[in-house]
C-alpha atoms as a PDB file:
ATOM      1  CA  UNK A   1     103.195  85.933 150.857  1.00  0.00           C
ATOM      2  CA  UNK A   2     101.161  87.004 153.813  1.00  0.00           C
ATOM      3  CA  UNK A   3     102.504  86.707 157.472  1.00  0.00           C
ATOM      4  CA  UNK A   4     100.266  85.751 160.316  1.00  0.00           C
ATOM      5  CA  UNK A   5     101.234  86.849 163.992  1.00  0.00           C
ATOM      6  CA  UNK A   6     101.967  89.216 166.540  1.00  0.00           C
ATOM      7  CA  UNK A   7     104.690  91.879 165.779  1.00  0.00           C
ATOM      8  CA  UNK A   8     106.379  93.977 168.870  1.00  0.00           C
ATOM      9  CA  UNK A   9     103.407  96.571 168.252  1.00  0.00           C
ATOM     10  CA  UNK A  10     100.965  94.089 168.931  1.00  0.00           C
ATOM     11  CA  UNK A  11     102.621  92.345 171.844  1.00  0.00           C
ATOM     12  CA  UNK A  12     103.485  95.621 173.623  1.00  0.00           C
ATOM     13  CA  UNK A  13      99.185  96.896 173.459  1.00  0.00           C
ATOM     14  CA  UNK A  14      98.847  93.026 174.682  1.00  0.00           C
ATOM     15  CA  UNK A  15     101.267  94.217 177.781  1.00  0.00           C
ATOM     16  CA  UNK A  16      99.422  97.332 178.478  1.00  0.00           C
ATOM     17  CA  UNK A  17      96.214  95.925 177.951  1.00  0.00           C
ATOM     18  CA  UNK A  18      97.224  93.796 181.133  1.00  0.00           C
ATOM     19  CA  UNK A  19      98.972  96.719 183.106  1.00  0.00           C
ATOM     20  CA  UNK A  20     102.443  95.221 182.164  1.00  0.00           C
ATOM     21  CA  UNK A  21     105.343  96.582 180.685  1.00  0.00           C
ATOM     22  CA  UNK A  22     107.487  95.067 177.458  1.00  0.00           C
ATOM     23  CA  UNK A  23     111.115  95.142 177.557  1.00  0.00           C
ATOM     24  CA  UNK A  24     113.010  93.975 174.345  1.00  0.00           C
ATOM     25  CA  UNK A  25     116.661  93.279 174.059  1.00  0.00           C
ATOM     26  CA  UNK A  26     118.919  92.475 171.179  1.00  0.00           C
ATOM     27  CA  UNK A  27     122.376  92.479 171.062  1.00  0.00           C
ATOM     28  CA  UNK A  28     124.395  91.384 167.854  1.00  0.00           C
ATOM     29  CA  UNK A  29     125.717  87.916 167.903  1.00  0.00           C
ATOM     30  CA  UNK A  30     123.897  87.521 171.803  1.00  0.00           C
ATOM     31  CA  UNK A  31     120.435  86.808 170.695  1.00  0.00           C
ATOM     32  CA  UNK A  32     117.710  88.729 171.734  1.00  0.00           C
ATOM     33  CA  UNK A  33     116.123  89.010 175.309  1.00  0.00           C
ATOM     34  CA  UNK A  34     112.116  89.424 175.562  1.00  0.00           C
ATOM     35  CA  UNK A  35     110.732  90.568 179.687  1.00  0.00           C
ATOM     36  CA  UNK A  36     107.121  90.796 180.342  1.00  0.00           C
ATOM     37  CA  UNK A  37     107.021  92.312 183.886  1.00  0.00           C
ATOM     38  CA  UNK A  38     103.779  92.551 185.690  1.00  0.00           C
ATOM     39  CA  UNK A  39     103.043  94.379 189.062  1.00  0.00           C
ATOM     40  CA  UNK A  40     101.026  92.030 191.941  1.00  0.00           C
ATOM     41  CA  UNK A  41      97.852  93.869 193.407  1.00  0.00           C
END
């Protein structure tokens, strides 16, 4: 079985590529907390 999609790898270049950082978050039995956070000009 092949998986399509966007691991963390993928979705942090994605970040960069827009001068953005990735933040990702898990804690057991809390879920897990994704941040995209992107400076103004």
């Amino acid at each position: 079985m092949q998986l399509k999609g966007f691991g963390i790898l993928e979705k942090k270049k994605r970040a960069e590529h827009i001068r953005a950082y990735l933040t990702i978050q898990s804690l057991p039995g809390k879920g897990i907390q994704v941040m995209v956070s992107v400076e103004r000009s």
